[in-house]
C-alpha atoms as a PDB file:
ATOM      1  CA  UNK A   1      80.671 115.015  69.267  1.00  0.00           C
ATOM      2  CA  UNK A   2      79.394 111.493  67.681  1.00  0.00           C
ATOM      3  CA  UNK A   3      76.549 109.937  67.933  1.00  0.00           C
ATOM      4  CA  UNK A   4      76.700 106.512  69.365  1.00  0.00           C
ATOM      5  CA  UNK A   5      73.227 105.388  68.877  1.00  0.00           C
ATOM      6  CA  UNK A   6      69.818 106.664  66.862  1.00  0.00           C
ATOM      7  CA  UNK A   7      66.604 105.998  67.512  1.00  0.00           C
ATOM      8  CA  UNK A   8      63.311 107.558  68.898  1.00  0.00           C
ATOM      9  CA  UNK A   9      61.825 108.530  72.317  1.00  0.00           C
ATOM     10  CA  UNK A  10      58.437 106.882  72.202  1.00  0.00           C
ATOM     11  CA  UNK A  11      55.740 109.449  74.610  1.00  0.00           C
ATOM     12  CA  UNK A  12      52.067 107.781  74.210  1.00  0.00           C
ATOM     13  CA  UNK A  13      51.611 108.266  70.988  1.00  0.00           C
ATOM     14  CA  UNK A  14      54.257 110.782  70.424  1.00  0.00           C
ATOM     15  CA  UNK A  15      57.559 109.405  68.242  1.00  0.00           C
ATOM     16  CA  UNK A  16      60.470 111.920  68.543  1.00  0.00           C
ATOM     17  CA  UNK A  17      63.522 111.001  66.406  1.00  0.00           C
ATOM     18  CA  UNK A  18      66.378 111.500  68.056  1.00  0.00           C
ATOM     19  CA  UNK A  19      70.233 110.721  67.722  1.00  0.00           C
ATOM     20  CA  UNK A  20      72.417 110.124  71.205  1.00  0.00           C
ATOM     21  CA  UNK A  21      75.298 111.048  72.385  1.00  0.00           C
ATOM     22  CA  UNK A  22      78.059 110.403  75.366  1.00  0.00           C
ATOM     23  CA  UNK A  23      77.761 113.028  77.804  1.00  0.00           C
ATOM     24  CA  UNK A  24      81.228 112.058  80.105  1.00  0.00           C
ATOM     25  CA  UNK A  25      84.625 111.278  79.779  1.00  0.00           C
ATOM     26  CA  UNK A  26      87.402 110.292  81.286  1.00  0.00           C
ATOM     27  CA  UNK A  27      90.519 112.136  81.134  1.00  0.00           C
ATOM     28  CA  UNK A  28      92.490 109.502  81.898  1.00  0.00           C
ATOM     29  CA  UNK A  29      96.412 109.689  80.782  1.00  0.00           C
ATOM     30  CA  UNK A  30      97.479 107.407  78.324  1.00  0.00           C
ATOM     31  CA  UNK A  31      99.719 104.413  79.228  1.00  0.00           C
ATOM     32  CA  UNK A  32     100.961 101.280  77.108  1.00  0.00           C
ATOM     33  CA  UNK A  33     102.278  98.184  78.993  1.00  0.00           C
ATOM     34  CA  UNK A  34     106.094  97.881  78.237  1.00  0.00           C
ATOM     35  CA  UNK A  35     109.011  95.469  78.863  1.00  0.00           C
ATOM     36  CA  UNK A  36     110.721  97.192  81.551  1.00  0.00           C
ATOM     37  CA  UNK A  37     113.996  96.730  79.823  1.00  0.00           C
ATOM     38  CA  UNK A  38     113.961  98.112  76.751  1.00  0.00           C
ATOM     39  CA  UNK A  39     110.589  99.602  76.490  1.00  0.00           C
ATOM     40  CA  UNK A  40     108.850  96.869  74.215  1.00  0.00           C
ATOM     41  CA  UNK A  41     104.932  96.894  73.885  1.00  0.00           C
ATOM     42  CA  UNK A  42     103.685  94.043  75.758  1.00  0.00           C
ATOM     43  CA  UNK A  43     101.066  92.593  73.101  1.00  0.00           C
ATOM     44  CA  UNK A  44      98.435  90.182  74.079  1.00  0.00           C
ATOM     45  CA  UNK A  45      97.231  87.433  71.742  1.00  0.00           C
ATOM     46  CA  UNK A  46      93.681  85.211  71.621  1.00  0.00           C
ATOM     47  CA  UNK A  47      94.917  82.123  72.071  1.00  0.00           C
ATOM     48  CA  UNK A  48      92.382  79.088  71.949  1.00  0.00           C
ATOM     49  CA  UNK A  49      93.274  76.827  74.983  1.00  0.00           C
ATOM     50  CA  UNK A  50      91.865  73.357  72.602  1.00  0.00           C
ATOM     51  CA  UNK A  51      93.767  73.409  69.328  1.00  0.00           C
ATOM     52  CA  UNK A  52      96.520  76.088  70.991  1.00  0.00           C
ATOM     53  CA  UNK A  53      95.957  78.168  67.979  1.00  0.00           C
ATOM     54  CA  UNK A  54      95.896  81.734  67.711  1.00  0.00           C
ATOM     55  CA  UNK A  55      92.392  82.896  66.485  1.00  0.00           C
ATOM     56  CA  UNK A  56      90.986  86.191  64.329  1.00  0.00           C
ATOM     57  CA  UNK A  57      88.723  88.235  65.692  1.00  0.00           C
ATOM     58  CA  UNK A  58      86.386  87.380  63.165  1.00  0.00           C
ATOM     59  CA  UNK A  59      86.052  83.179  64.734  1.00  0.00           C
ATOM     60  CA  UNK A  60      85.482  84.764  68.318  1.00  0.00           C
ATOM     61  CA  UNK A  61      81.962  84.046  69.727  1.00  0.00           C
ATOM     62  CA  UNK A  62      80.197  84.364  73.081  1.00  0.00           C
ATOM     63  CA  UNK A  63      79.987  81.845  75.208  1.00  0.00           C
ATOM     64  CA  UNK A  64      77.925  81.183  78.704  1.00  0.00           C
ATOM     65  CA  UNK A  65      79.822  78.088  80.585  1.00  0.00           C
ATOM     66  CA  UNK A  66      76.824  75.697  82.343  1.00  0.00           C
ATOM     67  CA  UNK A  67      78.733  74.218  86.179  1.00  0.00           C
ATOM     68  CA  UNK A  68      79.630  70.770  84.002  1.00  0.00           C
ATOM     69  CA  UNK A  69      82.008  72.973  82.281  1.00  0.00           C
ATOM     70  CA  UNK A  70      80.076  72.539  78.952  1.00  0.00           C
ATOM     71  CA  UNK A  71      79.831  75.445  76.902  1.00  0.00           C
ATOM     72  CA  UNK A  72      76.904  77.343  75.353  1.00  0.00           C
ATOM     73  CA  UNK A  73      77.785  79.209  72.288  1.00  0.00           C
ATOM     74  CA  UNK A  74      76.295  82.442  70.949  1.00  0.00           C
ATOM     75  CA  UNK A  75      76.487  83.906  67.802  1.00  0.00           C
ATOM     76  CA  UNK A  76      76.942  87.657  66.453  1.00  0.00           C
ATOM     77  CA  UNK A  77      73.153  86.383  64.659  1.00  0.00           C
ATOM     78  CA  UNK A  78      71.609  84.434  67.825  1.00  0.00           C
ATOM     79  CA  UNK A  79      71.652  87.888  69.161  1.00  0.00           C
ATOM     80  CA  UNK A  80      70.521  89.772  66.805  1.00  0.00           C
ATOM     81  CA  UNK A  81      67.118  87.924  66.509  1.00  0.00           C
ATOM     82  CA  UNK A  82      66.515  88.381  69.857  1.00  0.00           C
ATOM     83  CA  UNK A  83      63.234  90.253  70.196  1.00  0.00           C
ATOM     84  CA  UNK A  84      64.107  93.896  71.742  1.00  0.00           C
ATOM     85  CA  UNK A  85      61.410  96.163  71.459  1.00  0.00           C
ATOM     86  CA  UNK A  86      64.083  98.670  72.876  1.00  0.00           C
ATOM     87  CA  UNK A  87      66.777  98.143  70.336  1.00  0.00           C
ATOM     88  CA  UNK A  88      66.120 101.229  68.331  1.00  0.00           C
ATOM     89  CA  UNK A  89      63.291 103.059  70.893  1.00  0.00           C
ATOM     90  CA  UNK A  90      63.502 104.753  74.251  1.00  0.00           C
ATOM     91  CA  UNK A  91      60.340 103.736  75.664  1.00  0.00           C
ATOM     92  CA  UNK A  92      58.928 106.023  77.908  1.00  0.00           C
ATOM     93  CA  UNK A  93      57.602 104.263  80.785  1.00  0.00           C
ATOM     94  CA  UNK A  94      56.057 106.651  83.687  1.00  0.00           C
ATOM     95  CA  UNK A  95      56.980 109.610  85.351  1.00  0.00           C
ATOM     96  CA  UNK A  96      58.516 109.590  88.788  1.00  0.00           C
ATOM     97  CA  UNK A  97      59.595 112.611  91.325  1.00  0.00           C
ATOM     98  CA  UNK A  98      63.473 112.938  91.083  1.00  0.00           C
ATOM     99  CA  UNK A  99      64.318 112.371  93.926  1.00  0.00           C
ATOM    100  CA  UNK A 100      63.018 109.195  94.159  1.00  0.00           C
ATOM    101  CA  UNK A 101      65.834 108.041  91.837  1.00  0.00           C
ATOM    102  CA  UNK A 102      68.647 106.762  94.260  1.00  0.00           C
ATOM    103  CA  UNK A 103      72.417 108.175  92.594  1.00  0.00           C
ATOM    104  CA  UNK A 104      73.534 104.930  93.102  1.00  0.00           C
ATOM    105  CA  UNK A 105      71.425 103.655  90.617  1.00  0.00           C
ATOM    106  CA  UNK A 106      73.337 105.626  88.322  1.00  0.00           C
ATOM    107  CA  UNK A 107      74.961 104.429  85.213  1.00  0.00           C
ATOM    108  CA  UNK A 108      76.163 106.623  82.447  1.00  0.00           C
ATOM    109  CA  UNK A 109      75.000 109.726  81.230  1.00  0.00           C
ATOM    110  CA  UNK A 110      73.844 110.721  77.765  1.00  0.00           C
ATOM    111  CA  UNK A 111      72.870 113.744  75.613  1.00  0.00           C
ATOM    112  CA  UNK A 112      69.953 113.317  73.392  1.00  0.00           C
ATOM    113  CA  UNK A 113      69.979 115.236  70.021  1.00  0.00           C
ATOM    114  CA  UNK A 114      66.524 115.717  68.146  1.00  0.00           C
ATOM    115  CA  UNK A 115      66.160 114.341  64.457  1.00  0.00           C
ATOM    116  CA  UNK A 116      65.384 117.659  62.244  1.00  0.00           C
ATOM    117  CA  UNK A 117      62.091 116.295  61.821  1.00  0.00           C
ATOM    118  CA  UNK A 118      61.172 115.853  65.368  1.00  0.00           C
ATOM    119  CA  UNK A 119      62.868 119.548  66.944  1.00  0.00           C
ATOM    120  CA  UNK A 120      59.204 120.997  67.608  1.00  0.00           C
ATOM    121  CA  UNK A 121      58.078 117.361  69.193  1.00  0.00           C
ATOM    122  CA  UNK A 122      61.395 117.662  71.428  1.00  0.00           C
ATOM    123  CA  UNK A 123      61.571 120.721  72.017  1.00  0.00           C
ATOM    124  CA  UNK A 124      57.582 120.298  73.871  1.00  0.00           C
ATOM    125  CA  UNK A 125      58.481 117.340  75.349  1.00  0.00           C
ATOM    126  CA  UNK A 126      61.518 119.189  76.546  1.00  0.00           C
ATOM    127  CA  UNK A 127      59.425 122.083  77.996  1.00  0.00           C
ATOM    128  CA  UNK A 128      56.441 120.115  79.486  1.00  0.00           C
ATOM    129  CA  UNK A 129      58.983 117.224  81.124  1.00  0.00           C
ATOM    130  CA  UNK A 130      60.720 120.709  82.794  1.00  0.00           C
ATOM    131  CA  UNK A 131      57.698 122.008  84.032  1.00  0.00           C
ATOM    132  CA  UNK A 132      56.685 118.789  85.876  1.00  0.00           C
ATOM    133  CA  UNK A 133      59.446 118.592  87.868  1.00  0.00           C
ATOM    134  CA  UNK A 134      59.351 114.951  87.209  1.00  0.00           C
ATOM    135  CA  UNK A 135      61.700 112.617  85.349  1.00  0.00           C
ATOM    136  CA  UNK A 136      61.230 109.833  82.435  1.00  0.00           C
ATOM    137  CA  UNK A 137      61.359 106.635  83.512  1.00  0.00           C
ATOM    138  CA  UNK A 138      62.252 104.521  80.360  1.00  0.00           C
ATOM    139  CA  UNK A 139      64.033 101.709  79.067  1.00  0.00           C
ATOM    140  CA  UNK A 140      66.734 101.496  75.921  1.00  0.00           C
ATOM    141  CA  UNK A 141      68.589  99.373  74.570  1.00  0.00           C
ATOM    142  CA  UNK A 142      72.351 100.265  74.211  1.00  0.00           C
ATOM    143  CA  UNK A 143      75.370  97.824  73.128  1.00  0.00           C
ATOM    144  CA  UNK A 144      73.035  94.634  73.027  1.00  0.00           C
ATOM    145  CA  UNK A 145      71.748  95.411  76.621  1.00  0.00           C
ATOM    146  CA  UNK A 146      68.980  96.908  78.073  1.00  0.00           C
ATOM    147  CA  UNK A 147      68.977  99.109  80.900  1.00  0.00           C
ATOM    148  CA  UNK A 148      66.209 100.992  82.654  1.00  0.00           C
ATOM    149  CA  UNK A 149      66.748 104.664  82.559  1.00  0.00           C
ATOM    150  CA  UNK A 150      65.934 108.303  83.746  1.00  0.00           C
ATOM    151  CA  UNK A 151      65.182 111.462  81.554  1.00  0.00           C
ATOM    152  CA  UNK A 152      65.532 114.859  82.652  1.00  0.00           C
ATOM    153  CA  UNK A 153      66.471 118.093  80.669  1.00  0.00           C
ATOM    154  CA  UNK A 154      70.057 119.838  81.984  1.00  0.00           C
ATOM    155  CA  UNK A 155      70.901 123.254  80.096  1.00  0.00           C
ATOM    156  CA  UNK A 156      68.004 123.001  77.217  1.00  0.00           C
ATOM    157  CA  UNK A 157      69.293 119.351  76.341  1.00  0.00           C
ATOM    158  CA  UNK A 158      67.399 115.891  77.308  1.00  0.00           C
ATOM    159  CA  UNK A 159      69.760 113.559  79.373  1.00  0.00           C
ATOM    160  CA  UNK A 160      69.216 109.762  79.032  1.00  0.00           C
ATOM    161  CA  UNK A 161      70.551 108.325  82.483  1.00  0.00           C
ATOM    162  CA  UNK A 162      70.683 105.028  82.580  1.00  0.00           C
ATOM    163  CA  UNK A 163      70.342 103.230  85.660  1.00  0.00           C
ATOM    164  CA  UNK A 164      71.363  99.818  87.330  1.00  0.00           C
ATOM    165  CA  UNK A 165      68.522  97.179  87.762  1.00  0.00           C
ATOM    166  CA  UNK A 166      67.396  96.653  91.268  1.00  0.00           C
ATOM    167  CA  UNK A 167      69.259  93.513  91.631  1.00  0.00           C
ATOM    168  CA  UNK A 168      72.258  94.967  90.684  1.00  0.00           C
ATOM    169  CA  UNK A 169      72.654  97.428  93.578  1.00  0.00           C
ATOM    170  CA  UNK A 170      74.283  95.299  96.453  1.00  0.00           C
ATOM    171  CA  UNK A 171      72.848  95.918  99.824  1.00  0.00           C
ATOM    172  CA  UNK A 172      75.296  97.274 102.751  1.00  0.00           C
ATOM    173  CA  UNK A 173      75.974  94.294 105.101  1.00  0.00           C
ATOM    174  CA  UNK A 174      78.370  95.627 108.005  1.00  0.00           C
ATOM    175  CA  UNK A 175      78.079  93.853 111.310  1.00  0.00           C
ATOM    176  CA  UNK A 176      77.529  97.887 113.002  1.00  0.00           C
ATOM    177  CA  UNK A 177      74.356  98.231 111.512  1.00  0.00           C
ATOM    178  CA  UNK A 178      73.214  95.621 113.797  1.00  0.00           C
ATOM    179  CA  UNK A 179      75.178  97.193 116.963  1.00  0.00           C
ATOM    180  CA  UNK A 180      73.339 100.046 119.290  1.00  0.00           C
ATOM    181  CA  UNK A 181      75.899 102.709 119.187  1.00  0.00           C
ATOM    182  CA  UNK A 182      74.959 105.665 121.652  1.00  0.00           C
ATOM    183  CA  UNK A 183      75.837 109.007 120.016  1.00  0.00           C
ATOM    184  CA  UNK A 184      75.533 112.165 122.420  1.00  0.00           C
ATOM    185  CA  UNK A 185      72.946 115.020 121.898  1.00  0.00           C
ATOM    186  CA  UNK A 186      76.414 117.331 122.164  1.00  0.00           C
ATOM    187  CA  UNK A 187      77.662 115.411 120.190  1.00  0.00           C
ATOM    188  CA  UNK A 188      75.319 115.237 117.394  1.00  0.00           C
ATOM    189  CA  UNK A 189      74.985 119.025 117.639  1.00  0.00           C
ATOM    190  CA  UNK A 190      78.874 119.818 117.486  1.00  0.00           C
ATOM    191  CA  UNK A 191      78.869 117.865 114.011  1.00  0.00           C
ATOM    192  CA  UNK A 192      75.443 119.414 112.936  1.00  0.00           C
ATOM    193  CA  UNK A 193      77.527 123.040 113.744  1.00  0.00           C
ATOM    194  CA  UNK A 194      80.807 121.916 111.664  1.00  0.00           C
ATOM    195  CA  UNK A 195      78.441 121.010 108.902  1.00  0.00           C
ATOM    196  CA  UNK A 196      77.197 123.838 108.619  1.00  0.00           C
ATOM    197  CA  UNK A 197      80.084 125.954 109.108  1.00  0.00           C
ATOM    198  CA  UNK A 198      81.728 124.411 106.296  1.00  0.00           C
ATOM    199  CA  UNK A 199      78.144 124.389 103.716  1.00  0.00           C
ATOM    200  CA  UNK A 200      78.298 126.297 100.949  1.00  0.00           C
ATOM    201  CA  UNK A 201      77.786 126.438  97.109  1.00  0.00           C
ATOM    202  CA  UNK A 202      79.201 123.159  94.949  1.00  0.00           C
ATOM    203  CA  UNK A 203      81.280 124.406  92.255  1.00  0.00           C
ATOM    204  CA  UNK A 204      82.484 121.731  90.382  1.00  0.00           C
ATOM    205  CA  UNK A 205      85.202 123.807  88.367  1.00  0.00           C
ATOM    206  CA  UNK A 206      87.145 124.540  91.650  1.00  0.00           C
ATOM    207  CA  UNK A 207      88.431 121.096  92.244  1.00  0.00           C
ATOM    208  CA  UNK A 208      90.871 119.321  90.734  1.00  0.00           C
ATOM    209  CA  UNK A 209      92.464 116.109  89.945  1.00  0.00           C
ATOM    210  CA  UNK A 210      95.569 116.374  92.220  1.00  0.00           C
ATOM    211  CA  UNK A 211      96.980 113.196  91.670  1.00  0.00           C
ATOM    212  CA  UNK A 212      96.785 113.734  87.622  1.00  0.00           C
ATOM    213  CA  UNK A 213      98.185 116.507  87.919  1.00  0.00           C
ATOM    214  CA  UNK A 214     101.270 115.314  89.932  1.00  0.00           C
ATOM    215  CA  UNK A 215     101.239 112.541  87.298  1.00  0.00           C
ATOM    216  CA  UNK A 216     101.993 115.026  84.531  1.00  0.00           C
ATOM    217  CA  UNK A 217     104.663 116.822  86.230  1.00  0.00           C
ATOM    218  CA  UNK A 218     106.628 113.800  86.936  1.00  0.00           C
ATOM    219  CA  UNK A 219     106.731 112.489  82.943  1.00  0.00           C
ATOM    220  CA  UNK A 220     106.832 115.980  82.006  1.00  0.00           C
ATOM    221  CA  UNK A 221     110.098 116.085  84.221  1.00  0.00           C
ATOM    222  CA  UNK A 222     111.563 112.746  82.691  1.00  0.00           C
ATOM    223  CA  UNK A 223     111.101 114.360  78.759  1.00  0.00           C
ATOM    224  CA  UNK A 224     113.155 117.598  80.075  1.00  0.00           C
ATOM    225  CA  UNK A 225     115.776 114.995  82.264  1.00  0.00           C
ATOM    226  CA  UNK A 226     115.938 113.435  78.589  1.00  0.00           C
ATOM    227  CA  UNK A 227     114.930 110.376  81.015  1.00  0.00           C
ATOM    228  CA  UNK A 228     113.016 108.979  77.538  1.00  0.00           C
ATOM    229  CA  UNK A 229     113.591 105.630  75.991  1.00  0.00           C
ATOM    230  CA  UNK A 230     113.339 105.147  72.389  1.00  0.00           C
ATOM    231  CA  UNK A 231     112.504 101.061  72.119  1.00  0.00           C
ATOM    232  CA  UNK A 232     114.682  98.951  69.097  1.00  0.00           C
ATOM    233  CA  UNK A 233     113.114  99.445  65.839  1.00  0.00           C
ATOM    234  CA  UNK A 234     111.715 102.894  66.299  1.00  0.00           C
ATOM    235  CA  UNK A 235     113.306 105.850  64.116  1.00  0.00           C
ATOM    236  CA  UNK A 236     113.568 109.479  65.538  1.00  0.00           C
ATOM    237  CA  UNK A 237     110.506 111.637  63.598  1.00  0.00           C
ATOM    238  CA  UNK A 238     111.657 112.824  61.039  1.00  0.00           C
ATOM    239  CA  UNK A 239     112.615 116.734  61.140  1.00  0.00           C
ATOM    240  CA  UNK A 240     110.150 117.902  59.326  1.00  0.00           C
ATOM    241  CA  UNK A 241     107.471 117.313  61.971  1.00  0.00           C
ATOM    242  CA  UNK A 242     109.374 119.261  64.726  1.00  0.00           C
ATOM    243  CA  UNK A 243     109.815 122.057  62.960  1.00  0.00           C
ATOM    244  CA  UNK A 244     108.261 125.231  64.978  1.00  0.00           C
ATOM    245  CA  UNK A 245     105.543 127.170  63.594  1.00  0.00           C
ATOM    246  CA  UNK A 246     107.463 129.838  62.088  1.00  0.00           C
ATOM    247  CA  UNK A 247     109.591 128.071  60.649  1.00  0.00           C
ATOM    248  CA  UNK A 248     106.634 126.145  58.716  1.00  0.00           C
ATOM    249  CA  UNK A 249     104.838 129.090  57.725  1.00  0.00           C
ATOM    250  CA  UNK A 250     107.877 130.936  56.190  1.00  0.00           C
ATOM    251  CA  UNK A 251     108.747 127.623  54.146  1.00  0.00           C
ATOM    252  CA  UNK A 252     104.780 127.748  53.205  1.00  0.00           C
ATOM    253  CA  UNK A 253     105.154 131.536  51.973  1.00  0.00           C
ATOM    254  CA  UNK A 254     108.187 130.952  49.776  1.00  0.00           C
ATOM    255  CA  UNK A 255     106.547 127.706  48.391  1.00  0.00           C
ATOM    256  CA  UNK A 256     103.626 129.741  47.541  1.00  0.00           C
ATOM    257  CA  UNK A 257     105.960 132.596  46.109  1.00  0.00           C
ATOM    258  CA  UNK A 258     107.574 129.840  43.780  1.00  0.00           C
ATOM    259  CA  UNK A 259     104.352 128.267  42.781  1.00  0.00           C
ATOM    260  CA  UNK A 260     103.445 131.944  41.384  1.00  0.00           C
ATOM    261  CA  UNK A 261     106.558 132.656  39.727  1.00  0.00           C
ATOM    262  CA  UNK A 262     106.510 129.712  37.552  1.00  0.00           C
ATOM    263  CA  UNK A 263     102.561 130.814  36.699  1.00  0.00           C
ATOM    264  CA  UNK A 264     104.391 134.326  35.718  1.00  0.00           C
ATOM    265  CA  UNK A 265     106.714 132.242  33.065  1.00  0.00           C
ATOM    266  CA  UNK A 266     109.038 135.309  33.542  1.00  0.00           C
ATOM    267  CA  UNK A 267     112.629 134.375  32.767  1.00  0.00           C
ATOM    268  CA  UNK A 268     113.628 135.960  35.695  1.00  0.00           C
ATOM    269  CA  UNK A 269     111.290 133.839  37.781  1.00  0.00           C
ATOM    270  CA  UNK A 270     113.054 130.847  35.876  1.00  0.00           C
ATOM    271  CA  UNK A 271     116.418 131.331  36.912  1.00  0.00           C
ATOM    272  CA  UNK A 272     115.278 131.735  40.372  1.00  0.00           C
ATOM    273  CA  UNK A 273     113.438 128.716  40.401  1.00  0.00           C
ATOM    274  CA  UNK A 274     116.535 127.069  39.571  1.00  0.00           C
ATOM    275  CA  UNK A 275     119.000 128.692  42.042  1.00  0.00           C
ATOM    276  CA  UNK A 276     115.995 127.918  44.672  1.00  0.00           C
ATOM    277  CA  UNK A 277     116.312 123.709  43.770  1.00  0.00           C
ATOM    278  CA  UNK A 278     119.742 123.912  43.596  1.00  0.00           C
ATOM    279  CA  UNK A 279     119.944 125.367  46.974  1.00  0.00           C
ATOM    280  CA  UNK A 280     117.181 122.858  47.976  1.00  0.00           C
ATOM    281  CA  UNK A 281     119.623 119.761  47.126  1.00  0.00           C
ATOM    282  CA  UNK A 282     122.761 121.074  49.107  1.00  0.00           C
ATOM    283  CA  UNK A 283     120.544 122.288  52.094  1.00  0.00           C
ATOM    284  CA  UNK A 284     118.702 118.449  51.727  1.00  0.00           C
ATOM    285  CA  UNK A 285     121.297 116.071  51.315  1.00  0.00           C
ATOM    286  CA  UNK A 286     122.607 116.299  55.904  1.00  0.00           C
ATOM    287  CA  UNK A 287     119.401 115.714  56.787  1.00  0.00           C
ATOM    288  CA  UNK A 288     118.901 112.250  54.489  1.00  0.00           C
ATOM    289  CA  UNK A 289     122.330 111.265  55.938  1.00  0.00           C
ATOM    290  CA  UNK A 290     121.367 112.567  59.450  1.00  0.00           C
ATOM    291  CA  UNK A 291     117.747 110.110  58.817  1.00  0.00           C
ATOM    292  CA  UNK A 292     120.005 107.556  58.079  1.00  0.00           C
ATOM    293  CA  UNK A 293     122.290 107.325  60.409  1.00  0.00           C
ATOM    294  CA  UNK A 294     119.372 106.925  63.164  1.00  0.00           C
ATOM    295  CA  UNK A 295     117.487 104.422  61.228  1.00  0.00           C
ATOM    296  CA  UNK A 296     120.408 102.160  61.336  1.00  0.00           C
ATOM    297  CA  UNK A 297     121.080 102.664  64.819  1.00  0.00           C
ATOM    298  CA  UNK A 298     120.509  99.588  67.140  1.00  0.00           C
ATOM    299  CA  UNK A 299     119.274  98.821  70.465  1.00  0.00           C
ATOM    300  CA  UNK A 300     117.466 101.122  72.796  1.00  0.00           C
ATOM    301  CA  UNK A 301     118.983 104.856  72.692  1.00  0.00           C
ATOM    302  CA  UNK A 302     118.276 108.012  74.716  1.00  0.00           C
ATOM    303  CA  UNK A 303     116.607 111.151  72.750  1.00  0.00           C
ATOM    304  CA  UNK A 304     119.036 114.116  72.768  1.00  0.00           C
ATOM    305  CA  UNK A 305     116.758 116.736  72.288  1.00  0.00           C
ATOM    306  CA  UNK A 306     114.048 117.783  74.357  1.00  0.00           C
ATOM    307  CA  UNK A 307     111.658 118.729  71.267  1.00  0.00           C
ATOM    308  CA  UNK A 308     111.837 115.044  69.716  1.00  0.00           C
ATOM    309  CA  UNK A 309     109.420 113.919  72.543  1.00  0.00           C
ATOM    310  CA  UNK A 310     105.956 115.092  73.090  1.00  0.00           C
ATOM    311  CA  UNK A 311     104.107 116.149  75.868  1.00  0.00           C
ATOM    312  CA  UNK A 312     102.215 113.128  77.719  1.00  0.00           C
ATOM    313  CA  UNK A 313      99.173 112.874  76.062  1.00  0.00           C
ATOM    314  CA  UNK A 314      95.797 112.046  77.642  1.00  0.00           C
ATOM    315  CA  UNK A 315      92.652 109.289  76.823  1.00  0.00           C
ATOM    316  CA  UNK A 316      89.471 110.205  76.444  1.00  0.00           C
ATOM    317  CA  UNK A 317      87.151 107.220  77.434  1.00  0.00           C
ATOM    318  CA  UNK A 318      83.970 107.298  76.162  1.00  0.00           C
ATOM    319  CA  UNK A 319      81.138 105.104  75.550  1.00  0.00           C
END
């Protein structure tokens, strides 16, 4: 893992160094947006609506619109001198019972790492915040925001949680919260019994993501239907990169056998070295014609063989 942040969990008194790090991912599978077509990448561009320029990165600013439709513009440096105690400190605020800490005031989830100068500081911290039975409330600045947040300690490790603001969590307003709806003792009972009939131990590793799954199968079944478009402009890899992993370690063993009969200087090593190059050339010269021949090929083509394509690949999401 990387860490994504560094700073220092400030207890009282107490300053423990520590680095953090994204707990979660996503597992999301990878898609680009594509002409239809022929398979182009769809590319977007910043495009100022004023001078009807393109614009860099490097000229793009923030900017907070006022209801006359006048603009407020800030800086990369109007935010940095903002004064955020938080910026590089997880400020340890009180301690609350856990479960007074709604889930839906959950955020993200982080791991935090001590600083090799603050593991025995940690690790006590660690230990005593365990014992309580309590949680950190803090606040921390991450990605020029701050957000309140909630430690505990999961499998040895702190976790930084951090949490919506208040006014951030919408409240529920559905017109049958205001309704008296009559529910049946027998009723209430029969559900009470089926809830408990089907109770039992949450194991998170025996679900999965059915719909990913299916997802999978159905590119995985367009590579082997050859159902693959290979958009203008784009050469077939070349040969050298599909070749299995045999193959590449016996072409590694007699490259290494080579290497050591030229060290040996032996005249019979010589001679071999030369049949070997000579062989080399006739065995190379298809496969630059075969390179060729695709690189000058136009338009969108299908892939012939199944090994050209890979297998659909998935994105991580972290942050």
């Amino acid at each position: 893992m990387r860490s994504i942040w560094s700073g220092a969990i400030s207890f009282g008194l107490v300053v423990i160094p520590v680095k953090l790090y994204s707990a979660t991912e996503q597992r999301d599978i990878a898609f680009r947006q594509v002409h239809r077509e022929d398979a182009g990448r769809i590319r977007f561009r910043r495009f100022c609506t004023v001078d009807e320029e393109e614009v860099p990165y490097s000229d793009i600013a923030k900017g907070y619109e006022l209801p006359t439709g006048d603009m407020v513009v800030l800086t990369d440096d109007d935010l940095a001198e903002l004064p955020l105690v938080t910026a590089h400190r997880i400020e340890v605020l009180n301690f609350a019972p856990g479960d007074q800490v709604e889930p839906i005031m959950a955020n993200k989830s982080y791991y935090l790492e001590p600083e090799e100068a603050g593991t025995r500081a940690y690790v006590l911290f660690r230990d005593a915040l365990e014992r309580s039975g309590k949680v950190a409330v803090a606040k921390v600045a991450l990605r020029q925001r701050e957000a309140l947040a909630a430690l505990r300690v999961r499998e040895g490790v702190i976790t930084l949680e951090t949490l919506l603001w208040p006014d951030e969590v919408r409240k529920p307003d559905f017109a049958f919260l205001d309704e008296d709806i009559e529910v049946r003792p027998q009723e209430l009972k029969m559900a009470a019994s089926l809830i408990d009939t089907m109770t039992e131990d949450f194991e998170p590793d025996q679900y999965h993501d059915d719909y990913r799954e299916a997802l999978e199968a159905l590119i995985q079944a367009k590579i082997e239907g050859n159902d693959v478009v290979r958009p203008d402009g784009i050469a077939p890899p070349p040969r050298a990169q599909l070749a299995d992993l045999a193959e590449t370690l016996r072409a590694s063993v007699a490259a290494v056998k080579a290497e050591r009969g030229k060290a040996d200087g032996s005249g019979k090593a010589d001679r071999s070295g030369k049949a070997d190059r000579s062989s080399a050339r006739r065995s190379t010269t298809p496969a630059k014609a075969e390179t060729g021949d695709a690189t000058r090929t136009r338009g969108t083509s299908r892939t012939r063989a199944k090994s050209e394509t890979p297998a659909p690949s998935r994105r991580k999401k972290t942050a």
